[in-house]
N, C-alpha and C. Protein backbone atom coordinates (compact mmCIF):
# COMPACT_ATOMS: atom_id res chain seq x y z
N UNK A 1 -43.73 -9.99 0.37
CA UNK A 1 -42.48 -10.38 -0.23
C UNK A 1 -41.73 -9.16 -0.77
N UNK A 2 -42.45 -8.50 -1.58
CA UNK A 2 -41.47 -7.15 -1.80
C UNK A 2 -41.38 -6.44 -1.07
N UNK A 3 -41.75 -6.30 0.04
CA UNK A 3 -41.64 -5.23 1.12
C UNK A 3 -40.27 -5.72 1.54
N UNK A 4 -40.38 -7.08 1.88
CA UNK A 4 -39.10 -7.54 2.82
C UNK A 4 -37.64 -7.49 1.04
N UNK A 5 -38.33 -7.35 0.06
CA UNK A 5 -37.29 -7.20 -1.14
C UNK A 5 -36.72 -5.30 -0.83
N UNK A 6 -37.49 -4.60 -0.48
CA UNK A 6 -37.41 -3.22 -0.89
C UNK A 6 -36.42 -2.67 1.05
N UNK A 7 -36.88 -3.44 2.11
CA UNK A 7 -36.14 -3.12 3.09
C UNK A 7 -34.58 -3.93 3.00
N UNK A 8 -34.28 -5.13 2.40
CA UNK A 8 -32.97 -5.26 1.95
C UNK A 8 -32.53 -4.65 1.40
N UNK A 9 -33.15 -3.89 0.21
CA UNK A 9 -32.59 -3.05 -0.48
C UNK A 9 -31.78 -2.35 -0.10
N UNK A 10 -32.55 -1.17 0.99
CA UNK A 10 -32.43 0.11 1.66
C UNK A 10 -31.17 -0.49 2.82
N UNK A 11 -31.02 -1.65 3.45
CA UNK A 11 -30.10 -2.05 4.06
C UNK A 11 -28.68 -2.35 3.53
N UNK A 12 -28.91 -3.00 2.18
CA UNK A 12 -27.54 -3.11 1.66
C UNK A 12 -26.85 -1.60 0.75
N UNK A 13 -28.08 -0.36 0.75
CA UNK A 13 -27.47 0.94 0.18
C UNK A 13 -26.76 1.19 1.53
N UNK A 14 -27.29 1.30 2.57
CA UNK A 14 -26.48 1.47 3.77
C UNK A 14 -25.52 1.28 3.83
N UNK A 15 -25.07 0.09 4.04
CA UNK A 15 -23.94 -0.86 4.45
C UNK A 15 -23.12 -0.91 3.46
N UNK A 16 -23.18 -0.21 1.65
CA UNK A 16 -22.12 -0.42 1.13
C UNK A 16 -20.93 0.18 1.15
N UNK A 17 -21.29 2.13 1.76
CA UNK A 17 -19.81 2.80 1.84
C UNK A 17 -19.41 2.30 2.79
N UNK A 18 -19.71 1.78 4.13
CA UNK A 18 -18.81 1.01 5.13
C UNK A 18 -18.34 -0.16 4.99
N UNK A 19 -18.57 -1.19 3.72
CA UNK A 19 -17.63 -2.19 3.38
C UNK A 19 -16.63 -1.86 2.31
N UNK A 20 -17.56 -0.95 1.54
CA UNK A 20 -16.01 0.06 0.51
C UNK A 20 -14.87 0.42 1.48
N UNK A 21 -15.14 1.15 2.86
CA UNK A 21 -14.20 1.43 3.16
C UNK A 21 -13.36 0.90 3.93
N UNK A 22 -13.93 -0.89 4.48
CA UNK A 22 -13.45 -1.86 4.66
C UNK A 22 -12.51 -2.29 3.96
N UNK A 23 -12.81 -2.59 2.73
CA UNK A 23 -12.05 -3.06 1.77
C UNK A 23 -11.36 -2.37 1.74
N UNK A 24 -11.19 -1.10 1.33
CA UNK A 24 -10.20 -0.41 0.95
C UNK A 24 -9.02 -0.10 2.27
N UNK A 25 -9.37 -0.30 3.41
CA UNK A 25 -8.54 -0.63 4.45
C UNK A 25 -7.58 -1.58 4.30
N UNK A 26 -7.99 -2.34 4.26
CA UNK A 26 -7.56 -3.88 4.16
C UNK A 26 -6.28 -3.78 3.20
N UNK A 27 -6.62 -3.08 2.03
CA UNK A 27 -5.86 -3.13 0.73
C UNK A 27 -4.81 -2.12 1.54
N UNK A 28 -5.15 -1.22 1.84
CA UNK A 28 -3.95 -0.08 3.20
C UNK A 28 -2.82 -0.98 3.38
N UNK A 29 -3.54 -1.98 4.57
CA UNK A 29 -2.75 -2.43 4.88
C UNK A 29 -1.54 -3.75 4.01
N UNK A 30 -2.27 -4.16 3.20
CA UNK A 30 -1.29 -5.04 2.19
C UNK A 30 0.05 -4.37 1.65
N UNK A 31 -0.66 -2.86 1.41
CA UNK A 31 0.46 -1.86 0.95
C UNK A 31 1.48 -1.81 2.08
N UNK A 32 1.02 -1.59 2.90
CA UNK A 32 1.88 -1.05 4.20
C UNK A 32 2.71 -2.71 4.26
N UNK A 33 2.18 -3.55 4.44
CA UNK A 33 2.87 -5.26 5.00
C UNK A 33 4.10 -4.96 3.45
N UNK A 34 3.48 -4.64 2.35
CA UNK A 34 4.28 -4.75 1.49
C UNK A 34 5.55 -4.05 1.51
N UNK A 35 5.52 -2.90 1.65
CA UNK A 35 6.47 -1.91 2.09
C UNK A 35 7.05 -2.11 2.88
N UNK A 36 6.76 -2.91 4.13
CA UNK A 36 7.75 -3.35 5.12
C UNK A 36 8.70 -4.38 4.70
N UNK A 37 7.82 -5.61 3.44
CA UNK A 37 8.78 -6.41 2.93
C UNK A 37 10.10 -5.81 2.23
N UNK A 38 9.40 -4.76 1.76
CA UNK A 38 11.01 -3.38 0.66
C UNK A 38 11.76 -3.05 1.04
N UNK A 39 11.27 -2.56 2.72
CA UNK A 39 12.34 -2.07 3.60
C UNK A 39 12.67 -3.30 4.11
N UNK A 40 12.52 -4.44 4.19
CA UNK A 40 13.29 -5.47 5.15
C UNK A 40 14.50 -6.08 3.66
N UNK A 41 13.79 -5.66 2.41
CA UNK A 41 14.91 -6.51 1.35
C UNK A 41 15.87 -5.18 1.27
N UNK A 42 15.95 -3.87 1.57
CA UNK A 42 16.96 -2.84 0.53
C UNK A 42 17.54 -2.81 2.06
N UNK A 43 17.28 -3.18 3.39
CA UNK A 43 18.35 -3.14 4.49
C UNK A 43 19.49 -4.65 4.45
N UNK A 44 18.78 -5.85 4.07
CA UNK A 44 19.56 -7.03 3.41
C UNK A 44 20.69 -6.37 2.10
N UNK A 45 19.92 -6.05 1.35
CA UNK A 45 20.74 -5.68 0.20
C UNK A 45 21.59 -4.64 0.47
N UNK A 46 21.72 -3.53 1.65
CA UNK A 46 22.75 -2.62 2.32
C UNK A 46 23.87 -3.19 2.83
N UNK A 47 23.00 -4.34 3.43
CA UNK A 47 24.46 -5.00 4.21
C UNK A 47 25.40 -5.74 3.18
N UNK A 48 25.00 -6.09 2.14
CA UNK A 48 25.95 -6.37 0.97
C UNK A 48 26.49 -5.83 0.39
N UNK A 49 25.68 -4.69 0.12
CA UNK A 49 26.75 -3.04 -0.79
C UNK A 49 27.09 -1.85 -0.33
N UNK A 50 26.34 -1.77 0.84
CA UNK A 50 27.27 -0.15 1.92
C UNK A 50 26.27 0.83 1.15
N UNK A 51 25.26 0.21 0.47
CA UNK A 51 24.27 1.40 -0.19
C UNK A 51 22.91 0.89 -0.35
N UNK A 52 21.80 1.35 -0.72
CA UNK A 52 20.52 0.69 -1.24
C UNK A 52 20.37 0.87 -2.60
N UNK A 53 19.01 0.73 -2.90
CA UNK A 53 18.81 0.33 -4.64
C UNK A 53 17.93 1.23 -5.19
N UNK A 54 17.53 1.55 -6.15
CA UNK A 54 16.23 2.05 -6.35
C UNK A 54 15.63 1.39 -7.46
N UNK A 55 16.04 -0.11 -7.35
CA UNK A 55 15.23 -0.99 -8.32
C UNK A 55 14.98 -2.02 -8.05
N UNK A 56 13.37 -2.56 -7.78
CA UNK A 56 12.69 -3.33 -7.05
C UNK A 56 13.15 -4.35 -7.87
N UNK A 57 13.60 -4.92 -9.33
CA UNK A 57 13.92 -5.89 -9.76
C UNK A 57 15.23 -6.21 -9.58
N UNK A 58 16.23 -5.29 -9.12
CA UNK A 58 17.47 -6.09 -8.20
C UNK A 58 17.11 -7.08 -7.15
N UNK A 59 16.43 -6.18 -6.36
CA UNK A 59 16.19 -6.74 -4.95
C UNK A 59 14.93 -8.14 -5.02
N UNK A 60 14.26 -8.44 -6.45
CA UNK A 60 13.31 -9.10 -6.55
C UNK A 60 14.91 -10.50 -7.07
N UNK A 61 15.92 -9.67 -8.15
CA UNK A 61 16.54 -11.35 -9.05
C UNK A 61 17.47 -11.70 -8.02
N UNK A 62 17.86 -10.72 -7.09
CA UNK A 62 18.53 -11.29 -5.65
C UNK A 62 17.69 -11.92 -4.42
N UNK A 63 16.36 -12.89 -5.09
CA UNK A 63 15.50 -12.80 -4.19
C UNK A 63 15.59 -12.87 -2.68
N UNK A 64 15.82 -11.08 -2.60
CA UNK A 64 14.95 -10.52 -0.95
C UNK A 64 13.93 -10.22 -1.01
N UNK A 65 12.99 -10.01 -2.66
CA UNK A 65 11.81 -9.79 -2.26
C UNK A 65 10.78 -10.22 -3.15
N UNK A 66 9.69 -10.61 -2.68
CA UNK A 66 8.59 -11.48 -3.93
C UNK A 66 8.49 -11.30 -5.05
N UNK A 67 8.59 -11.64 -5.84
CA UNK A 67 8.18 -11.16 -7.58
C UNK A 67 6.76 -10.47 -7.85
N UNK A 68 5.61 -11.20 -6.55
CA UNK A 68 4.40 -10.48 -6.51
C UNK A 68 4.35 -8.94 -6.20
N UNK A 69 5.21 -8.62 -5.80
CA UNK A 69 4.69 -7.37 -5.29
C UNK A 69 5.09 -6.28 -6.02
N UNK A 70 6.09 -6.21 -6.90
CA UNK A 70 5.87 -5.12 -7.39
C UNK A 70 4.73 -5.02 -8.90
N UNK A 71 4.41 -6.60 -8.75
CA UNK A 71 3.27 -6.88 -9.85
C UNK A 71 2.05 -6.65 -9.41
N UNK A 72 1.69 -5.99 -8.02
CA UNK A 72 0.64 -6.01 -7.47
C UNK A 72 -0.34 -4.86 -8.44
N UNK A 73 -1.31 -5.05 -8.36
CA UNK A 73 -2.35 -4.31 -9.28
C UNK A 73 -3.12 -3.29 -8.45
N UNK A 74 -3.24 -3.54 -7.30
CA UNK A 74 -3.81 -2.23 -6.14
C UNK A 74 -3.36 -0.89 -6.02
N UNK A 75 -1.90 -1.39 -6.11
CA UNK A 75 -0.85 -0.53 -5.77
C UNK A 75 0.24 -0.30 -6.69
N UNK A 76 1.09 0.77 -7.20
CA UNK A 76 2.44 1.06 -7.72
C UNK A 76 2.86 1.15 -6.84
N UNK A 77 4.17 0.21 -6.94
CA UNK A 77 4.93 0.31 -5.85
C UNK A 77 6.40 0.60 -6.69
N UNK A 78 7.10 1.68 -5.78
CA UNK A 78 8.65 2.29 -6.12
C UNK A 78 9.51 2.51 -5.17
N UNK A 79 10.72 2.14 -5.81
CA UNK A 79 11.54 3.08 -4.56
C UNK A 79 12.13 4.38 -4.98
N UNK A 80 11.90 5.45 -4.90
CA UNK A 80 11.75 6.57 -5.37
C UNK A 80 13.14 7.29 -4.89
N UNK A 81 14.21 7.07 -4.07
CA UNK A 81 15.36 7.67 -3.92
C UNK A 81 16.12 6.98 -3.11
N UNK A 82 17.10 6.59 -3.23
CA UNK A 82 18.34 5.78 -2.35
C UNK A 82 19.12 6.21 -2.89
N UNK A 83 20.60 6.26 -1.47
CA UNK A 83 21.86 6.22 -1.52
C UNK A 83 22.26 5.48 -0.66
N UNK A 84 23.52 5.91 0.00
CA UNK A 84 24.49 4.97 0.80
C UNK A 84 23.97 5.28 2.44
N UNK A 85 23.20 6.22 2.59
CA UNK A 85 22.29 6.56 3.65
C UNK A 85 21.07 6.10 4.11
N UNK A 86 20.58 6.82 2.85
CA UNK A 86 18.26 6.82 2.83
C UNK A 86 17.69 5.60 1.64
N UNK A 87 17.23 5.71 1.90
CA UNK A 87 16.06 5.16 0.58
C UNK A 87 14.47 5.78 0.79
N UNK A 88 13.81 5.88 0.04
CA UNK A 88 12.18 5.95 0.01
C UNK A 88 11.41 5.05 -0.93
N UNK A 89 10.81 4.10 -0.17
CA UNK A 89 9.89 3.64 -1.25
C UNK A 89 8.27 4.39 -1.11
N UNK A 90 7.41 4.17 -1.91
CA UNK A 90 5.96 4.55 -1.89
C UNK A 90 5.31 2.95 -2.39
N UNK A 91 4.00 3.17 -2.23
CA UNK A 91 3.15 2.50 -2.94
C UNK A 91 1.98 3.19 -3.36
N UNK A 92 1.78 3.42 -4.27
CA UNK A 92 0.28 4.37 -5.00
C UNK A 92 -0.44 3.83 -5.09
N UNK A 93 -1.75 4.39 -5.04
CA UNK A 93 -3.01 3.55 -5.29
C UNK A 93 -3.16 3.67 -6.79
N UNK A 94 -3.48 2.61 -7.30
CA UNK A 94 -3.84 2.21 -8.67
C UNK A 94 -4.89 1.73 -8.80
N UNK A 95 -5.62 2.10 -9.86
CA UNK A 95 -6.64 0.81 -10.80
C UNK A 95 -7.75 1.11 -9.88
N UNK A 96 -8.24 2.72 -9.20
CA UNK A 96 -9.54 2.92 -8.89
C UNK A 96 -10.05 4.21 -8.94
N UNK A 97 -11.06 4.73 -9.23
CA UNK A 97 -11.60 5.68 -9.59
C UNK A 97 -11.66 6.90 -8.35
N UNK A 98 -12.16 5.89 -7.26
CA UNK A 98 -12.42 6.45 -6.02
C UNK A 98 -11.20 6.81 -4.57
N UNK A 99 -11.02 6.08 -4.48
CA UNK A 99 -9.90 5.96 -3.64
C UNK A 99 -8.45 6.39 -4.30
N UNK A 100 -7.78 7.30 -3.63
CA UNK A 100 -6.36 8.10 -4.42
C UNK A 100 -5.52 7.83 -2.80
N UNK A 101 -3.86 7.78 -3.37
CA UNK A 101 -3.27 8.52 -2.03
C UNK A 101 -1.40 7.38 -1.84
N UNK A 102 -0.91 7.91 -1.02
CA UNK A 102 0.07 7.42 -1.47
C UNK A 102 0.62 7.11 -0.32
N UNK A 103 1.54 5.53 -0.11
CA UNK A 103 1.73 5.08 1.68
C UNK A 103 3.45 5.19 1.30
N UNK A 104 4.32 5.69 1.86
CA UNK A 104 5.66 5.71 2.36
C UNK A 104 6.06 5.57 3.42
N UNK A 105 7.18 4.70 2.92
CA UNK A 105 8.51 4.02 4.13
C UNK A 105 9.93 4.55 3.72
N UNK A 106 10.81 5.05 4.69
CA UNK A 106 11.73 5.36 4.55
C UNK A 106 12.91 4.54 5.53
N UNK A 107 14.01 4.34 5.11
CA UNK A 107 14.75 3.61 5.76
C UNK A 107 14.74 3.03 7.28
N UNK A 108 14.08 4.54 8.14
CA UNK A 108 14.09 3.76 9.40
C UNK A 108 12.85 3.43 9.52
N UNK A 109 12.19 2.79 8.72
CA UNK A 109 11.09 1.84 8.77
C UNK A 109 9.73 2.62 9.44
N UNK A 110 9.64 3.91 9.52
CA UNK A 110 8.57 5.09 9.60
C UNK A 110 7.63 4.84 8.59
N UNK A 111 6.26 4.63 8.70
CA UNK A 111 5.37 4.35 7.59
C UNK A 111 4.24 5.09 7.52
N UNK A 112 4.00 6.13 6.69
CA UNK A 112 3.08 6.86 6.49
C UNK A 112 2.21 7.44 5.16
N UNK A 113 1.23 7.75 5.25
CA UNK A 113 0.43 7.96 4.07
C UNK A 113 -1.21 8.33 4.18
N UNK A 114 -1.89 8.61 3.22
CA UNK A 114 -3.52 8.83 3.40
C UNK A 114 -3.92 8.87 2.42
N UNK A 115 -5.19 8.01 2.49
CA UNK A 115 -5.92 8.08 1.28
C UNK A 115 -7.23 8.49 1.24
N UNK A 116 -7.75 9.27 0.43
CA UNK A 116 -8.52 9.74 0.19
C UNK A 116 -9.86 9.29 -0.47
N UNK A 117 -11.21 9.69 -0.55
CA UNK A 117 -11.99 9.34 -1.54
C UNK A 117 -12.87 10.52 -0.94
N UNK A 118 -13.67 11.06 -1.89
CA UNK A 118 -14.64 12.16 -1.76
C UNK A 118 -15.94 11.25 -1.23
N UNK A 119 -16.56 12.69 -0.03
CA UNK A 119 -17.67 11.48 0.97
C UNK A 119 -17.41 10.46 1.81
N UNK A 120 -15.72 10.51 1.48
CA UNK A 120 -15.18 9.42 2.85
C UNK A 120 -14.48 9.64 3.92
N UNK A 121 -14.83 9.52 4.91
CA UNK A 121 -13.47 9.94 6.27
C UNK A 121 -11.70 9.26 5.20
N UNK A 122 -10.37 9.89 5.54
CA UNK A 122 -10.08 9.71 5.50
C UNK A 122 -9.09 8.52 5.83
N UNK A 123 -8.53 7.57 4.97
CA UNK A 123 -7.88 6.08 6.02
C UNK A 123 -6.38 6.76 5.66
N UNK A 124 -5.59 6.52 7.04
CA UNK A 124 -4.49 7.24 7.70
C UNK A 124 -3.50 6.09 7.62
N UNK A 125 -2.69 5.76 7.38
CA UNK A 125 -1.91 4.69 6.89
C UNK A 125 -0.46 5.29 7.84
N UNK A 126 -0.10 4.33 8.98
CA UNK A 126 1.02 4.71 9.41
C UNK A 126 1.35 4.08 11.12
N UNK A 127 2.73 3.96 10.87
CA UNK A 127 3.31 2.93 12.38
C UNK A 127 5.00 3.21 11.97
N UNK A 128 5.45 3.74 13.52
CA UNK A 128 6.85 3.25 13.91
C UNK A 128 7.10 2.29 14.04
């Protein structure tokens, strides 16, 4: 019985940095789906003002975009520069010790970023 206790063991030390870095994929991509929602509300909100925003609670009380998301806890999410041209939003990783790194979208909907954790291949965050 403890033998078969002590080889689970040794199986689930295995298998945990490859579901850490599952998870933390996953969460990638929420950022990224999210960011596409930012850029799909500040190109709505262009076509109304000939400009974009750089405040997610315009674009949240004009709802183009969820109230969840800039409340999301994974991620800070901003839009960090707009005019009558560009915008940039980011989303930062928040609320973990291990995992750092930062995903950006810019107006023409280009999405890129990387995150980091020490001892981990890097996850590469990005699509035209």
């Amino acid at each position: 019985m403890s033998v078969v206790l002590i080889i689970m063991g040794i199986f689930i030390t295995l298998a945990m940095p490859r579901f850490s870095r599952s998870l933390e994929s996953a969460r990638a991509d929420v950022a990224g789906a999210n960011l596409r929602a930012i850029w799909t509300a500040e190109r709505i909100y262009w076509l109304d003002n000939r400009t974009y925003t750089t405040s997610l609670d315009v674009l949240v009380s004009l709802n183009l975009l969820d109230p969840s998301i800039p409340s999301n806890t994974s991620y800070t999410y901003l839009v960090t520069a707009a005019d009558t041209a560009t915008f940039t939003a980011t989303a930062t990783r928040a609320a973990n010790v291990s995992w750092s790194g930062t995903v950006t979208i810019t107006q023409d909907g280009g999405l890129t970023g990387t995150l980091t954790c020490p001892g981990q291949a890097n996850i590469v965050v990005g699509f035209q």
